[in-house]
C-alpha atoms as a PDB file:
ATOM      1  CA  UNK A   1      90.265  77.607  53.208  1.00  0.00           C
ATOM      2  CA  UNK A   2      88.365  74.169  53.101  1.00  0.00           C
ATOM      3  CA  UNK A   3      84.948  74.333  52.060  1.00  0.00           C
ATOM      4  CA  UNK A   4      82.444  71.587  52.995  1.00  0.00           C
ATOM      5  CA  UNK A   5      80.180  70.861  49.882  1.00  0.00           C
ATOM      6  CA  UNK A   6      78.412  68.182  51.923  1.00  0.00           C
ATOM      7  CA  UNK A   7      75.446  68.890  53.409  1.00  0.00           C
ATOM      8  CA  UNK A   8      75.885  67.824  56.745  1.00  0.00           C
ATOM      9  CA  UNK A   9      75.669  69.889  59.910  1.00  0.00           C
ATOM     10  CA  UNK A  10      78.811  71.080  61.290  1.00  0.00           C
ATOM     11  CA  UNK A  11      80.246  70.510  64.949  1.00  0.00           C
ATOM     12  CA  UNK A  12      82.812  72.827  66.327  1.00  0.00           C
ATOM     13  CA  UNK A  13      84.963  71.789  68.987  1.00  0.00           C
ATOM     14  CA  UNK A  14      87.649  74.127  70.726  1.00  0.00           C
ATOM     15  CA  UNK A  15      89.893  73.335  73.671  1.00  0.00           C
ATOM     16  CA  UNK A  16      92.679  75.345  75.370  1.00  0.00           C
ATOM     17  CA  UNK A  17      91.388  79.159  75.236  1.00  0.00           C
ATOM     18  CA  UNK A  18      92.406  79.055  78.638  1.00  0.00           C
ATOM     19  CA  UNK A  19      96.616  77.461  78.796  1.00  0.00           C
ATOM     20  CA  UNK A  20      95.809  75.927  82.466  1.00  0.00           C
ATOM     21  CA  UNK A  21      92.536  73.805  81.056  1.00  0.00           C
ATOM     22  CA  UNK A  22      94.710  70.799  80.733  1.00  0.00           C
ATOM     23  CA  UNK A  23      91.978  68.430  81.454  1.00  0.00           C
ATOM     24  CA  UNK A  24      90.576  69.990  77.731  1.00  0.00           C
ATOM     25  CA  UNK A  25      93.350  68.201  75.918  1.00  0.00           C
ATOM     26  CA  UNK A  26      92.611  64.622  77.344  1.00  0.00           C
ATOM     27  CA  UNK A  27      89.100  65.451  76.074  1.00  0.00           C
ATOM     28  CA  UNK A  28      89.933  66.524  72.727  1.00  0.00           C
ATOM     29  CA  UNK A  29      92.514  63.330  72.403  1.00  0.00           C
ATOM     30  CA  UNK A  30      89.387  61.233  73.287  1.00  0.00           C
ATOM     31  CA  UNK A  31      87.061  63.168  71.052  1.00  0.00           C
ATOM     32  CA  UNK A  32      89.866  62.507  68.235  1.00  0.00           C
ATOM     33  CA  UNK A  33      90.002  58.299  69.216  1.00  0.00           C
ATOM     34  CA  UNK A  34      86.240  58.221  69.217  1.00  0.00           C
ATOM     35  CA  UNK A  35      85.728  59.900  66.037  1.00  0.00           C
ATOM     36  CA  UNK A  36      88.487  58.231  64.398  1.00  0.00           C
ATOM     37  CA  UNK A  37      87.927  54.383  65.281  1.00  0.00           C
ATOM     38  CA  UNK A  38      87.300  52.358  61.906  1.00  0.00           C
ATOM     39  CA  UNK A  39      85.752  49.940  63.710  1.00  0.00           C
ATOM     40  CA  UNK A  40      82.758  51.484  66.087  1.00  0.00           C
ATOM     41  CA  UNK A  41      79.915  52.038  64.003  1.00  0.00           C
ATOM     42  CA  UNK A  42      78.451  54.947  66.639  1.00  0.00           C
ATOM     43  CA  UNK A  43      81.229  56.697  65.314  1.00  0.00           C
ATOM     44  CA  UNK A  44      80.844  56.110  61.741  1.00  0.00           C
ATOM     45  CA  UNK A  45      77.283  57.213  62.105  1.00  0.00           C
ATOM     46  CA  UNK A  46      78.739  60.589  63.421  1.00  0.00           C
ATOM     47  CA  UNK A  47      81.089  60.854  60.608  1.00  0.00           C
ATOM     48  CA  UNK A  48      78.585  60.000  58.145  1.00  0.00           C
ATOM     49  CA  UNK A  49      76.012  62.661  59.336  1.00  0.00           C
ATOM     50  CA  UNK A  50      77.686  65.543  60.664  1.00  0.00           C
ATOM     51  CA  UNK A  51      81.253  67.794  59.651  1.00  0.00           C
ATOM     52  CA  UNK A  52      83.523  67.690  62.689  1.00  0.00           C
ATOM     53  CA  UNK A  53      85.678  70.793  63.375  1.00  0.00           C
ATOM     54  CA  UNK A  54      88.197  70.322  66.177  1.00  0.00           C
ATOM     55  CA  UNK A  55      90.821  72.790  67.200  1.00  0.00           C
ATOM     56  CA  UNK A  56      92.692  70.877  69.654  1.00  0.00           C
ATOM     57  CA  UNK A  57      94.514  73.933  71.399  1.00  0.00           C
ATOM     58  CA  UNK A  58      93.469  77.269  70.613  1.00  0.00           C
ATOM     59  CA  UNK A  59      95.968  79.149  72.666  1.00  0.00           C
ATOM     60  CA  UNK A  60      99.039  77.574  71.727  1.00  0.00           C
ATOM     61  CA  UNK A  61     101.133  80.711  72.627  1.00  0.00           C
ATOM     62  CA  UNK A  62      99.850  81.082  76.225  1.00  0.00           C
ATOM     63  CA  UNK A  63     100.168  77.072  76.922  1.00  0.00           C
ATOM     64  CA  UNK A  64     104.242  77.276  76.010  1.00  0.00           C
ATOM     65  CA  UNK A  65     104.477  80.711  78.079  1.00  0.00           C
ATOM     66  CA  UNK A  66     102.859  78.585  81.107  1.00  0.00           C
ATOM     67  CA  UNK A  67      99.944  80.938  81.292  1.00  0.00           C
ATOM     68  CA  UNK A  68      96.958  80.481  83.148  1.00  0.00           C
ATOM     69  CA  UNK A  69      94.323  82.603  81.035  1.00  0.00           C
ATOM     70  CA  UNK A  70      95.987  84.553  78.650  1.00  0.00           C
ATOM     71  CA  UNK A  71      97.695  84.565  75.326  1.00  0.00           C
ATOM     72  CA  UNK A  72     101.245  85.931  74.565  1.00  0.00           C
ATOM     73  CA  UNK A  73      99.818  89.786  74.526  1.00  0.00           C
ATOM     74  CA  UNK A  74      98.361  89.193  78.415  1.00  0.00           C
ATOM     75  CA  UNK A  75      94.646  89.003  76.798  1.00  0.00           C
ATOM     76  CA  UNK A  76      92.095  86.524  77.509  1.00  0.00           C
ATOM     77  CA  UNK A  77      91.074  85.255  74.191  1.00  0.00           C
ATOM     78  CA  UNK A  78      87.211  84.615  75.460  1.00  0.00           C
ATOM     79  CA  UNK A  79      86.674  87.698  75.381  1.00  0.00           C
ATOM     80  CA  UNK A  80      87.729  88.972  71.628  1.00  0.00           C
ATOM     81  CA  UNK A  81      85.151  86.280  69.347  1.00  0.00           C
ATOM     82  CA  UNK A  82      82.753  89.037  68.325  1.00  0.00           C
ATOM     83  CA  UNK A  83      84.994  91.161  67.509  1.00  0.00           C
ATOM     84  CA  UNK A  84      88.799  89.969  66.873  1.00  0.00           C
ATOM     85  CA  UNK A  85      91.512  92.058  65.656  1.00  0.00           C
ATOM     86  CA  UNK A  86      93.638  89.585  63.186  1.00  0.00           C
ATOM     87  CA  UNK A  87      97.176  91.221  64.383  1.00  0.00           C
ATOM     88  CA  UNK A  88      96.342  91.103  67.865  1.00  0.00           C
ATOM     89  CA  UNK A  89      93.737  88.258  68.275  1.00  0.00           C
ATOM     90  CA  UNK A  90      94.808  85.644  65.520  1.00  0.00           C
ATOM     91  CA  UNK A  91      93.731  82.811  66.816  1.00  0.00           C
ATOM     92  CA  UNK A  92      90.205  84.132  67.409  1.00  0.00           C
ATOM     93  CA  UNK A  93      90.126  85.733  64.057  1.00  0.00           C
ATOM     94  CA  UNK A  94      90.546  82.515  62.321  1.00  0.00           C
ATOM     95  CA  UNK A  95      88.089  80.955  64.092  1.00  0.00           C
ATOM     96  CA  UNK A  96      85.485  83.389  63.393  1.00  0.00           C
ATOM     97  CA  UNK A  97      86.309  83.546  59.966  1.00  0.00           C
ATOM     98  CA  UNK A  98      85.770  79.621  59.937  1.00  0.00           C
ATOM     99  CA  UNK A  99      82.697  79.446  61.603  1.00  0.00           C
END
């Protein structure tokens, strides 16, 4: 697992929980142009003084099944972050053991 020995605050960005939130990806793609332009110095400032975390789709399982809410085992993943189970909630367990 990466470890961050900067010490910078960290911003976590998830999209796609939900498989129907399309509308999330266009925001993560722009999230990912903005922070990534070489040549805007707003977002070398970001880069400079924080840690961005993005996890562009976080239901990947539920978005190729055509889902609207839920993941490939019919749950809906906002409800398992405090307490995610890593054979049934994977995707949630990862990001709590990230964060």
């Amino acid at each position: 697992m990466a470890r961050f020995t900067l010490n910078k605050p960290v911003i976590f960005i998830t999209a796609r929980v939900h498989p129907l939130e399309t509308p999330a990806s266009f925001v993560m793609n722009g999230i990912i142009d903005f922070l990534t332009r070489l040549d805007d110095a707003r977002s070398y400032i970001l880069r400079k003084h924080f840690v961005f975390v993005l996890v562009p789709m976080l239901n990947p399982d539920g978005v190729a099944r055509g889902h609207t809410r839920m993941d490939m085992f019919n749950q809906n993943l906002n409800r398992y972050y405090n307490t995610p189970d890593l054979l049934k909630q994977p995707s949630c367990y990862a990001i709590r053991k990230i964060v």
